[in-house]
PDB file of N, CA and C in Angstrom:
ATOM      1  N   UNK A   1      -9.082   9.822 -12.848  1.00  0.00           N
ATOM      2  CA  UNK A   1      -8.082  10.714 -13.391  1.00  0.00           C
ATOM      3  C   UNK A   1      -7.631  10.188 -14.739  1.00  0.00           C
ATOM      4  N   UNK A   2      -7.466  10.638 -15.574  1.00  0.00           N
ATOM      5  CA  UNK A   2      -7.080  10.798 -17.101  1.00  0.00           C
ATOM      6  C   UNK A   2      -5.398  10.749 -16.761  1.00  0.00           C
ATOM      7  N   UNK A   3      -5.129   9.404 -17.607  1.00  0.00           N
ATOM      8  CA  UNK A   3      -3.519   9.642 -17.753  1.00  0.00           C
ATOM      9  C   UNK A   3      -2.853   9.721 -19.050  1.00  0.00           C
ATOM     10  N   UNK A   4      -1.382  10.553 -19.170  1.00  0.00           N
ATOM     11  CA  UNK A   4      -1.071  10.736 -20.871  1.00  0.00           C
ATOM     12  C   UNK A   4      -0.888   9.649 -21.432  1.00  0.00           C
ATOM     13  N   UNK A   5      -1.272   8.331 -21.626  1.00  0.00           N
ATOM     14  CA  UNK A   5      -0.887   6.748 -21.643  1.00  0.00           C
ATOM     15  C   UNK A   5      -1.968   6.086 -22.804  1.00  0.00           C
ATOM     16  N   UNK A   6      -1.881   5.141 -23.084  1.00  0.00           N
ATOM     17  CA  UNK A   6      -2.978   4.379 -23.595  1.00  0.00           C
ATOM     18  C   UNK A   6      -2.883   3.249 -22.771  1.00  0.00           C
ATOM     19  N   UNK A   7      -1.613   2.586 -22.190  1.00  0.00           N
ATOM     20  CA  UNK A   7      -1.493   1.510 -20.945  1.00  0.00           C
ATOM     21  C   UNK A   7      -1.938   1.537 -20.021  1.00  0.00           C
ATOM     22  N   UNK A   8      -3.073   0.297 -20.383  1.00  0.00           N
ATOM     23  CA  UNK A   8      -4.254  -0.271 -19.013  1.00  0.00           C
ATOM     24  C   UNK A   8      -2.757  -1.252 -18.233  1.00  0.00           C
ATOM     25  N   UNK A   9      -2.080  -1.369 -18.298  1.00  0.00           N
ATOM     26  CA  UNK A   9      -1.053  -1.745 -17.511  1.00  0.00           C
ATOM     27  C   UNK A   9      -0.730  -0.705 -16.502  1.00  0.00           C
ATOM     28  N   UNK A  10      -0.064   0.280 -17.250  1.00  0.00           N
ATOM     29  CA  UNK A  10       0.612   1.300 -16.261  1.00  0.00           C
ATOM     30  C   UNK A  10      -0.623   2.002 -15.417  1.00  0.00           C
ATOM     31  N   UNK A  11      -1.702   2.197 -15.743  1.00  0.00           N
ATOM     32  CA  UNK A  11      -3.249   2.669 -15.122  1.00  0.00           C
ATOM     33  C   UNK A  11      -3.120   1.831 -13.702  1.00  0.00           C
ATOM     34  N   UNK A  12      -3.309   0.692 -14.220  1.00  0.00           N
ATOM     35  CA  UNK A  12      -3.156  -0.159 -13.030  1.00  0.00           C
ATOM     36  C   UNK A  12      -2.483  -0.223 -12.447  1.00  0.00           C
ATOM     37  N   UNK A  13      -1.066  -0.398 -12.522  1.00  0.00           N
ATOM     38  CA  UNK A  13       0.256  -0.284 -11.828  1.00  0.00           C
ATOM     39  C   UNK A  13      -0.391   0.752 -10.556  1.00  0.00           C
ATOM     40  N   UNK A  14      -0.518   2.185 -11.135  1.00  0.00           N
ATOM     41  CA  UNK A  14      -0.399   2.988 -10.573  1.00  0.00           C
ATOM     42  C   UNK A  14      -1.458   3.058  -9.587  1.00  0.00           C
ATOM     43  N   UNK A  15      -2.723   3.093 -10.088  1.00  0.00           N
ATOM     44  CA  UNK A  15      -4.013   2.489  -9.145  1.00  0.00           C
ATOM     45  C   UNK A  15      -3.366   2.033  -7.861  1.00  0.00           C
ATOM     46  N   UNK A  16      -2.749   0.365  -8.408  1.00  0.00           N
ATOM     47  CA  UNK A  16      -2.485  -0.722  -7.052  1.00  0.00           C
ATOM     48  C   UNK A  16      -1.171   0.067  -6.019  1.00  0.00           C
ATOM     49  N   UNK A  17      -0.263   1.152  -6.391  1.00  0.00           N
ATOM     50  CA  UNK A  17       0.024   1.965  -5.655  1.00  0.00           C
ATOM     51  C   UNK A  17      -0.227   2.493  -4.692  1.00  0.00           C
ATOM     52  N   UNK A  18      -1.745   3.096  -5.118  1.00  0.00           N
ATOM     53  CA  UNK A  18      -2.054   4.128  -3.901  1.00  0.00           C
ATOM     54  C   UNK A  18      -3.416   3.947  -3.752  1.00  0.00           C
ATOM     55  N   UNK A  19      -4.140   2.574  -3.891  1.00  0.00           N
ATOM     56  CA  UNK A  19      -5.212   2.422  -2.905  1.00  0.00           C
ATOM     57  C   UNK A  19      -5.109   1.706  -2.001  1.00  0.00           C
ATOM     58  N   UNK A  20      -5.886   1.066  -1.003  1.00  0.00           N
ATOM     59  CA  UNK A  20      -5.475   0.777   0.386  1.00  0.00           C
ATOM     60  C   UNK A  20      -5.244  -0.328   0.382  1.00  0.00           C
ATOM     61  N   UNK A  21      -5.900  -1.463  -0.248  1.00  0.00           N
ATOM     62  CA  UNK A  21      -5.417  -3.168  -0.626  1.00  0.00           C
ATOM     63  C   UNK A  21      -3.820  -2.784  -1.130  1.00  0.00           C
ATOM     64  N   UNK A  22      -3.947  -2.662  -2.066  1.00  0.00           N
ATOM     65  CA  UNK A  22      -2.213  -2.674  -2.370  1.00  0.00           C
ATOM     66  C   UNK A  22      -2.416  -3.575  -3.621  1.00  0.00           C
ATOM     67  N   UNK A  23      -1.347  -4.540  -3.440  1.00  0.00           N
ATOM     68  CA  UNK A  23      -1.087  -5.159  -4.604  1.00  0.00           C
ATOM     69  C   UNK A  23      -0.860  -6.879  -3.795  1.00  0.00           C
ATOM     70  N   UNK A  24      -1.121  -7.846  -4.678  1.00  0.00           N
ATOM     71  CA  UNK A  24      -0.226  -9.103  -4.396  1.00  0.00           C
ATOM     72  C   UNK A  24       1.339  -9.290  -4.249  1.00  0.00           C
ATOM     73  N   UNK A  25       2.150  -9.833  -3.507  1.00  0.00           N
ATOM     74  CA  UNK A  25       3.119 -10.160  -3.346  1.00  0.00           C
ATOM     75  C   UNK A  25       3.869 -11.487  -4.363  1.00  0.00           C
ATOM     76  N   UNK A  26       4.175 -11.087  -5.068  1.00  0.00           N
ATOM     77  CA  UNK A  26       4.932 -12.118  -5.872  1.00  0.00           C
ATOM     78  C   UNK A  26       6.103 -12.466  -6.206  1.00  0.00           C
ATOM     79  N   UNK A  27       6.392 -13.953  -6.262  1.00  0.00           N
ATOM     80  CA  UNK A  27       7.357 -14.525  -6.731  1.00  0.00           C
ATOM     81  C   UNK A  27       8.160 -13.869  -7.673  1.00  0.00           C
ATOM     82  N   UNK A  28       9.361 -13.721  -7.934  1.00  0.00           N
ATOM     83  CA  UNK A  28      10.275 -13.516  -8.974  1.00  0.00           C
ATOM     84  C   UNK A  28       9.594 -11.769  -9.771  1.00  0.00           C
ATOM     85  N   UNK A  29       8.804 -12.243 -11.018  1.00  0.00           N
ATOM     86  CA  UNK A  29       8.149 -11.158 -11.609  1.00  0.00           C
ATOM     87  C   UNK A  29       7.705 -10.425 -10.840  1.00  0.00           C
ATOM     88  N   UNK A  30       7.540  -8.943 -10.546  1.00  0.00           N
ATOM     89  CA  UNK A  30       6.224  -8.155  -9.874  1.00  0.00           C
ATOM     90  C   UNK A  30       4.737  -8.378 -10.264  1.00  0.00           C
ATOM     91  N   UNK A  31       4.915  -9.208 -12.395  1.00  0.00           N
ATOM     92  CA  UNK A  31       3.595  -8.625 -12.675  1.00  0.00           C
ATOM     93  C   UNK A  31       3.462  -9.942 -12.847  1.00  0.00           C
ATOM     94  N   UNK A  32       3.855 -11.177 -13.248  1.00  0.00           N
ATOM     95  CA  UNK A  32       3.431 -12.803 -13.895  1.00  0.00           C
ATOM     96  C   UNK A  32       4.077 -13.288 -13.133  1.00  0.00           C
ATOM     97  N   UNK A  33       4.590 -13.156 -11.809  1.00  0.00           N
ATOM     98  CA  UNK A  33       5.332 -14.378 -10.792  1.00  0.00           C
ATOM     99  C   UNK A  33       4.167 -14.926 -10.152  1.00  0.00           C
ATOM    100  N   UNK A  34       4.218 -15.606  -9.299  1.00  0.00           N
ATOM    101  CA  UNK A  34       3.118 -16.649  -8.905  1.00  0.00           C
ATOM    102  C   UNK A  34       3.212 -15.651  -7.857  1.00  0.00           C
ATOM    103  N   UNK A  35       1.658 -16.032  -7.067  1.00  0.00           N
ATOM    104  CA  UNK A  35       1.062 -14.622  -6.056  1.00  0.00           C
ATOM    105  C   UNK A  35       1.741 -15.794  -4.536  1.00  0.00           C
ATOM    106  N   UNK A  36       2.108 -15.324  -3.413  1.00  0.00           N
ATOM    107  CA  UNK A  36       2.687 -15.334  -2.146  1.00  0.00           C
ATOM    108  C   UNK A  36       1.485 -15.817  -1.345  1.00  0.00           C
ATOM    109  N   UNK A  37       1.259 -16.860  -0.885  1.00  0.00           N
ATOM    110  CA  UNK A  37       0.255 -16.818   0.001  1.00  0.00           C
ATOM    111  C   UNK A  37       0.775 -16.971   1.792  1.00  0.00           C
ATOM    112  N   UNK A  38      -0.215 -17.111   2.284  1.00  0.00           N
ATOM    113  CA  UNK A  38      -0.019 -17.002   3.834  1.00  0.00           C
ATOM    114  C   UNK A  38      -0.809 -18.894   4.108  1.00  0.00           C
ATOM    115  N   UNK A  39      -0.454 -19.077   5.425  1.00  0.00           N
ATOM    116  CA  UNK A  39      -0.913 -20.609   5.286  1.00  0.00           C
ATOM    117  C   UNK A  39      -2.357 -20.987   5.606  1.00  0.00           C
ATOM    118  N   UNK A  40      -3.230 -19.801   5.427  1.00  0.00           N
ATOM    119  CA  UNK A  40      -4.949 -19.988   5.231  1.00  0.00           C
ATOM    120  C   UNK A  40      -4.699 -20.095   3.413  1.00  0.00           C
ATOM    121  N   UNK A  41      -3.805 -19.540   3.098  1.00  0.00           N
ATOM    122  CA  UNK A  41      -4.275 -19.649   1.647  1.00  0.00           C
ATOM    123  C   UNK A  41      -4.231 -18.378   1.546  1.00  0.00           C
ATOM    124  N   UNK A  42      -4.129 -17.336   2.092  1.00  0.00           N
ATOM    125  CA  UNK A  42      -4.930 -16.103   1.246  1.00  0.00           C
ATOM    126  C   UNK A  42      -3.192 -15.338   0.990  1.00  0.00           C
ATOM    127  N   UNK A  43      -3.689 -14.204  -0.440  1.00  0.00           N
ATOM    128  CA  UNK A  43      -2.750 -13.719  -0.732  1.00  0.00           C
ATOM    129  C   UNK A  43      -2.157 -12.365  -0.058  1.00  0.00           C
ATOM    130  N   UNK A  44      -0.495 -12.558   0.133  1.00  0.00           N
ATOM    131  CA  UNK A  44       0.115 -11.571   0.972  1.00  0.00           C
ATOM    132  C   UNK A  44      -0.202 -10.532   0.291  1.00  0.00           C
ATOM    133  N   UNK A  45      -0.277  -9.110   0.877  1.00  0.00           N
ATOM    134  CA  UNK A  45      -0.360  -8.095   0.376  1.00  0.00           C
ATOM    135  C   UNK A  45       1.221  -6.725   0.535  1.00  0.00           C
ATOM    136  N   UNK A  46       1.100  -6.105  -0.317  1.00  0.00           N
ATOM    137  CA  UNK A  46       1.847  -4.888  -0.050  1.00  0.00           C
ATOM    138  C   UNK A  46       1.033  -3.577  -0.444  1.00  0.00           C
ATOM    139  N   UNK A  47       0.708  -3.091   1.247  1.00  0.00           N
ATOM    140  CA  UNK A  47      -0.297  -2.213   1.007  1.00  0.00           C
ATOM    141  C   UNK A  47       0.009  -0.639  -0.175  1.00  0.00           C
ATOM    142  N   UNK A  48      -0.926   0.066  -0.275  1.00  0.00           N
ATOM    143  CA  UNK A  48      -0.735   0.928  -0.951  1.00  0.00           C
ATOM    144  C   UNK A  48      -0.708   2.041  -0.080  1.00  0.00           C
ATOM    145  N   UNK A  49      -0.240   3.528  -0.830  1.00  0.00           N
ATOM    146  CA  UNK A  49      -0.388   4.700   0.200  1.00  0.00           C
ATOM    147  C   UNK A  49      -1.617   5.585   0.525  1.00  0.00           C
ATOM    148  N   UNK A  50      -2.828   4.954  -0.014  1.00  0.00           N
ATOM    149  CA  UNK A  50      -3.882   5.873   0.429  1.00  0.00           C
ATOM    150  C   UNK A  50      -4.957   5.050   1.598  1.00  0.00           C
ATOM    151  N   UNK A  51      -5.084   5.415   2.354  1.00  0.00           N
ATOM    152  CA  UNK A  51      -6.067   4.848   3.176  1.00  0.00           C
ATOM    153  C   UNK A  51      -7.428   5.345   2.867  1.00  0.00           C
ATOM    154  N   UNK A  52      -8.496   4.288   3.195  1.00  0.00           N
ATOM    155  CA  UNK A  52     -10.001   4.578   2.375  1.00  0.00           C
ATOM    156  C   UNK A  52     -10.081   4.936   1.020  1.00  0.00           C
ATOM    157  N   UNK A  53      -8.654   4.502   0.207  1.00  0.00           N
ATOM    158  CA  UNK A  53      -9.332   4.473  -1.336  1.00  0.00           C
ATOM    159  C   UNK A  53      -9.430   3.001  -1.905  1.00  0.00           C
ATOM    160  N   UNK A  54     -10.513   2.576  -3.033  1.00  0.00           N
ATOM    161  CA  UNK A  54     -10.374   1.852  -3.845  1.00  0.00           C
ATOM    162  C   UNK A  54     -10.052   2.321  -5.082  1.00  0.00           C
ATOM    163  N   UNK A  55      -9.016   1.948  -6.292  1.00  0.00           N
ATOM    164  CA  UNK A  55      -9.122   2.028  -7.111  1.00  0.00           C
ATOM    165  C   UNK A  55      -8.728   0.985  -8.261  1.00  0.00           C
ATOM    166  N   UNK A  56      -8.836   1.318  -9.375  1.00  0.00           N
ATOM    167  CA  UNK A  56      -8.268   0.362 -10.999  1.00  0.00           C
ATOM    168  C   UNK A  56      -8.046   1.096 -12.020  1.00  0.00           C
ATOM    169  N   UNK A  57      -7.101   0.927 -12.855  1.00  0.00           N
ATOM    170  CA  UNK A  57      -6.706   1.128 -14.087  1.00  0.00           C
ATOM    171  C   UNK A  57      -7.312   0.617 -15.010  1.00  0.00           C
ATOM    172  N   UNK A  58      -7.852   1.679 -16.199  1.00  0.00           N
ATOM    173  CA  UNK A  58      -8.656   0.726 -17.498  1.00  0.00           C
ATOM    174  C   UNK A  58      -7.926   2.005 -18.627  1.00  0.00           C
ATOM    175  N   UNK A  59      -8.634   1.183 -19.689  1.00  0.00           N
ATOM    176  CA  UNK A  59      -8.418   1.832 -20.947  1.00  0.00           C
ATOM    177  C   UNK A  59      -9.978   2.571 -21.398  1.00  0.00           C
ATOM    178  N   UNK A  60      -9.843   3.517 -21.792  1.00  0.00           N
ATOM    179  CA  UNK A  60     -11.163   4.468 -22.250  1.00  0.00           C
ATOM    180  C   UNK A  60     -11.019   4.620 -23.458  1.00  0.00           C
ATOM    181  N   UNK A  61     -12.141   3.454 -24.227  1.00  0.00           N
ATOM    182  CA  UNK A  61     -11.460   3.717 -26.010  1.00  0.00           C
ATOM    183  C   UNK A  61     -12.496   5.278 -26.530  1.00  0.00           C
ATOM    184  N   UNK A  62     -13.135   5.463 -26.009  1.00  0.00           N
ATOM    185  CA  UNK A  62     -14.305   6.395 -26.599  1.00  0.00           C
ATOM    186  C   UNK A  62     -12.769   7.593 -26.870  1.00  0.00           C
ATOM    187  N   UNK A  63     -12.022   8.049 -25.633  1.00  0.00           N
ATOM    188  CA  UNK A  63     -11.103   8.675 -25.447  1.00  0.00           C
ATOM    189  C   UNK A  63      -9.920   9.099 -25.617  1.00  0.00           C
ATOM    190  N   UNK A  64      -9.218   7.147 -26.302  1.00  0.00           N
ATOM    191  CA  UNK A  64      -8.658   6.913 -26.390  1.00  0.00           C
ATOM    192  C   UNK A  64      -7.373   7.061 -25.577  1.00  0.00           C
ATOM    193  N   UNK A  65      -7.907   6.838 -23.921  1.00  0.00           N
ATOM    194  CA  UNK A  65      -6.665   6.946 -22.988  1.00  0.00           C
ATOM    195  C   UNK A  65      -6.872   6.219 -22.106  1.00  0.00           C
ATOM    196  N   UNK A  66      -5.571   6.248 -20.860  1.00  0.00           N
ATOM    197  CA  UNK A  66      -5.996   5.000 -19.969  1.00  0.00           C
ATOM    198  C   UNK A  66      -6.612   6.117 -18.891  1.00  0.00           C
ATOM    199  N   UNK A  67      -7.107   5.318 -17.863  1.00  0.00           N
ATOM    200  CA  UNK A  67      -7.690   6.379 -17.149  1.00  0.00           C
ATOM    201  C   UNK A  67      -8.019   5.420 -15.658  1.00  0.00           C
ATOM    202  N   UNK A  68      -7.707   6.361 -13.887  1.00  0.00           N
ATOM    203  CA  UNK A  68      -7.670   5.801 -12.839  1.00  0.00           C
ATOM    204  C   UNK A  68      -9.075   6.067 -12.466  1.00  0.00           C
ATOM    205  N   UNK A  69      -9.601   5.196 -12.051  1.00  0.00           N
ATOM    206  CA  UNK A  69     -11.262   5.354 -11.476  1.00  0.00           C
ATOM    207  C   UNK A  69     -10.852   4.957  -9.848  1.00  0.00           C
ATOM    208  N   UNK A  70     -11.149   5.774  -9.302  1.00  0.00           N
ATOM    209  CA  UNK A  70     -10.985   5.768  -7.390  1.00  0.00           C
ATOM    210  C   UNK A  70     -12.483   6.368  -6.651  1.00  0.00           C
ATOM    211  N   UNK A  71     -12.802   5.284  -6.126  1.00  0.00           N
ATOM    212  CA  UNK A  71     -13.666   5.223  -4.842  1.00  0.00           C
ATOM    213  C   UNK A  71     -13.046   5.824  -3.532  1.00  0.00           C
ATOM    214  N   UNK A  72     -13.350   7.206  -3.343  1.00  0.00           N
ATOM    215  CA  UNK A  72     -12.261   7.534  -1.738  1.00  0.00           C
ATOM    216  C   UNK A  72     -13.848   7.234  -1.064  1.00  0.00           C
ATOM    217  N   UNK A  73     -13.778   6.418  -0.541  1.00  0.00           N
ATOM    218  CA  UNK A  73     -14.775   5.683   1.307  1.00  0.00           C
ATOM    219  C   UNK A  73     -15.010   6.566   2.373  1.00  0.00           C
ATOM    220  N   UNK A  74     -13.773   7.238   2.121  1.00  0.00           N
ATOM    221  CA  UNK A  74     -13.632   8.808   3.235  1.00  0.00           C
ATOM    222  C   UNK A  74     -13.027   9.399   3.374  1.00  0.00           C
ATOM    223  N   UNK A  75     -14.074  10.532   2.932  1.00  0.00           N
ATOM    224  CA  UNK A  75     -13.085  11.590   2.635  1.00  0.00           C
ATOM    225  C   UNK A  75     -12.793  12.363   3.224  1.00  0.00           C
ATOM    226  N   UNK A  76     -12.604  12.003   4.176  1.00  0.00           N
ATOM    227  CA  UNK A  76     -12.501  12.594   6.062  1.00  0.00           C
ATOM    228  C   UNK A  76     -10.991  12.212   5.904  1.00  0.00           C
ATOM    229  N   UNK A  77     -10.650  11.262   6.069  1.00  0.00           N
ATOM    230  CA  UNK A  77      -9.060  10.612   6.053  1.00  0.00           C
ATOM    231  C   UNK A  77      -8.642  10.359   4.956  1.00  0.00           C
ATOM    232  N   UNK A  78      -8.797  10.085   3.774  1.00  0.00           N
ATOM    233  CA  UNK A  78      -8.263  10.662   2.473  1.00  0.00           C
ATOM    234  C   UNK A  78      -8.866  11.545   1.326  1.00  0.00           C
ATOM    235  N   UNK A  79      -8.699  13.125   1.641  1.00  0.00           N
ATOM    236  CA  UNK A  79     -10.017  13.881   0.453  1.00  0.00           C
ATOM    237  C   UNK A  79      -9.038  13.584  -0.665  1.00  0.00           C
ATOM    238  N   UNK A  80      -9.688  14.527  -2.000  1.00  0.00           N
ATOM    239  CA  UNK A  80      -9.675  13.932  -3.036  1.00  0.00           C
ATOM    240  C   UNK A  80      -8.651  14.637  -3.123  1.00  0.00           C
ATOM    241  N   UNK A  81      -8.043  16.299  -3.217  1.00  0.00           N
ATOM    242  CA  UNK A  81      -7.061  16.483  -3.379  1.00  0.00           C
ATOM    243  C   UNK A  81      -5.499  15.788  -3.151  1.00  0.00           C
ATOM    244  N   UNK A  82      -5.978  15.395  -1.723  1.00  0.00           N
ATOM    245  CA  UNK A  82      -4.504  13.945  -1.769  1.00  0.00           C
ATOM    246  C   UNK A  82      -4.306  12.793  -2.213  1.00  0.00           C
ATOM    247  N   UNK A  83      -5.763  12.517  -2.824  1.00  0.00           N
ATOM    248  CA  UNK A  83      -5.910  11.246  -3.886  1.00  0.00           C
ATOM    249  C   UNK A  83      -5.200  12.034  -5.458  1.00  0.00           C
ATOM    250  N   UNK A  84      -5.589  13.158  -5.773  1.00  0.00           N
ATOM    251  CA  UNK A  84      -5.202  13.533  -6.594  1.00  0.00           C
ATOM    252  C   UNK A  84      -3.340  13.672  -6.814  1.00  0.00           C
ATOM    253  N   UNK A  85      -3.165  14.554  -5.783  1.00  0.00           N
ATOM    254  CA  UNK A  85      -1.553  14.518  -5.423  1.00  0.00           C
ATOM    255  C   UNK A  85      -0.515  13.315  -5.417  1.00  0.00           C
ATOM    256  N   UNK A  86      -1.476  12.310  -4.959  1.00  0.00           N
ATOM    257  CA  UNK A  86      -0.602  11.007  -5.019  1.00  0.00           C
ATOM    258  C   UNK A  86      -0.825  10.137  -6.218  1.00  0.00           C
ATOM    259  N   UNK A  87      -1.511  10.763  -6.863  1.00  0.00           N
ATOM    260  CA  UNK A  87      -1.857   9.773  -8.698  1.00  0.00           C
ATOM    261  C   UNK A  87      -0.962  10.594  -9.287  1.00  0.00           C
ATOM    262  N   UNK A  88      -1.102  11.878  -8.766  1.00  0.00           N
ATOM    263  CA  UNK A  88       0.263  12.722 -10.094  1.00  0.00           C
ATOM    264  C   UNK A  88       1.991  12.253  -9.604  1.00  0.00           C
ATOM    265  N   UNK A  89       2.122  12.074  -8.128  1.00  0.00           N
ATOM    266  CA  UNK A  89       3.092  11.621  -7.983  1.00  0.00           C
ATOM    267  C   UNK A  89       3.649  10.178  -8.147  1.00  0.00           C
ATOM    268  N   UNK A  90       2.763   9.536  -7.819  1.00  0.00           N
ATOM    269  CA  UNK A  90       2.930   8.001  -8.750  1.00  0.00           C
ATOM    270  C   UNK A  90       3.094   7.364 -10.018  1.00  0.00           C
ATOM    271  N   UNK A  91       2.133   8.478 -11.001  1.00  0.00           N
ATOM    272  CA  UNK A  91       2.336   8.157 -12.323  1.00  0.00           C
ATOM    273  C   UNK A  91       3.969   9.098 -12.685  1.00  0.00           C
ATOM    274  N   UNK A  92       3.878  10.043 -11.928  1.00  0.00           N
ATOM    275  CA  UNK A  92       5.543  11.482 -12.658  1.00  0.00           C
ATOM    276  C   UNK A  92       6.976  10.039 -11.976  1.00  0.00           C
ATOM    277  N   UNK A  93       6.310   9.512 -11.533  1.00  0.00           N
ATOM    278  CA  UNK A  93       8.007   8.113 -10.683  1.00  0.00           C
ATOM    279  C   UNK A  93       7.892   6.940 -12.039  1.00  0.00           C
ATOM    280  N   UNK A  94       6.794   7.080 -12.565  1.00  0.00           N
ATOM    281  CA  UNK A  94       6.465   5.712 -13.840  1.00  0.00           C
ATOM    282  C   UNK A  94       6.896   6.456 -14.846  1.00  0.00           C
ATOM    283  N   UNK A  95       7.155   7.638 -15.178  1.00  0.00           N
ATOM    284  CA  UNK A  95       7.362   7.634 -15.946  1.00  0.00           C
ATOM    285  C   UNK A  95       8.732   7.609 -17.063  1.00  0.00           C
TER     286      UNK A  95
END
């Protein structure tokens, strides 16, 4: 999805929203605090709201915009229209 932005920040932000990993749990900052681990070592998560999506935030210079690239896994339990619905509602709360 194409966002009105040039911020590979906010792309991402929004991405780690609503795919199914989520985001790291961190210290102090949301975005530069040190990441939360569990006592294997691995990092806590706060999941996101889409189940069976992957996605990331980048910048598209050809385009000159930022833009969400999402893998839906299945689209049985998340089609694309509610992948879609929840990128417009995630980015319209960022903004």
């Amino acid at each position: 999805m194409n966002l009105n932005t040039t911020s590979t920040r906010r792309a991402n932000a929004i991405a780690y929203d609503v795919r199914e990993k989520g985001r790291p749990v961190r210290e102090g900052n949301s975005v530069t605090g040190k990441i939360v681990r569990d006592e294997n070592g691995e990092p806590l998560m706060i999941p996101g709201a889409l189940k069976s999506v992957k996605a990331i935030g980048w910048f598209i210079k050809e385009y000159g915009i930022a833009q969400i690239s999402m893998n839906l896994t299945n689209i049985s339990v998340t089609p694309v229209h509610i992948a879609f619905d929840e990128v417009c509602k995630k980015a319209d709360a960022r903004e």
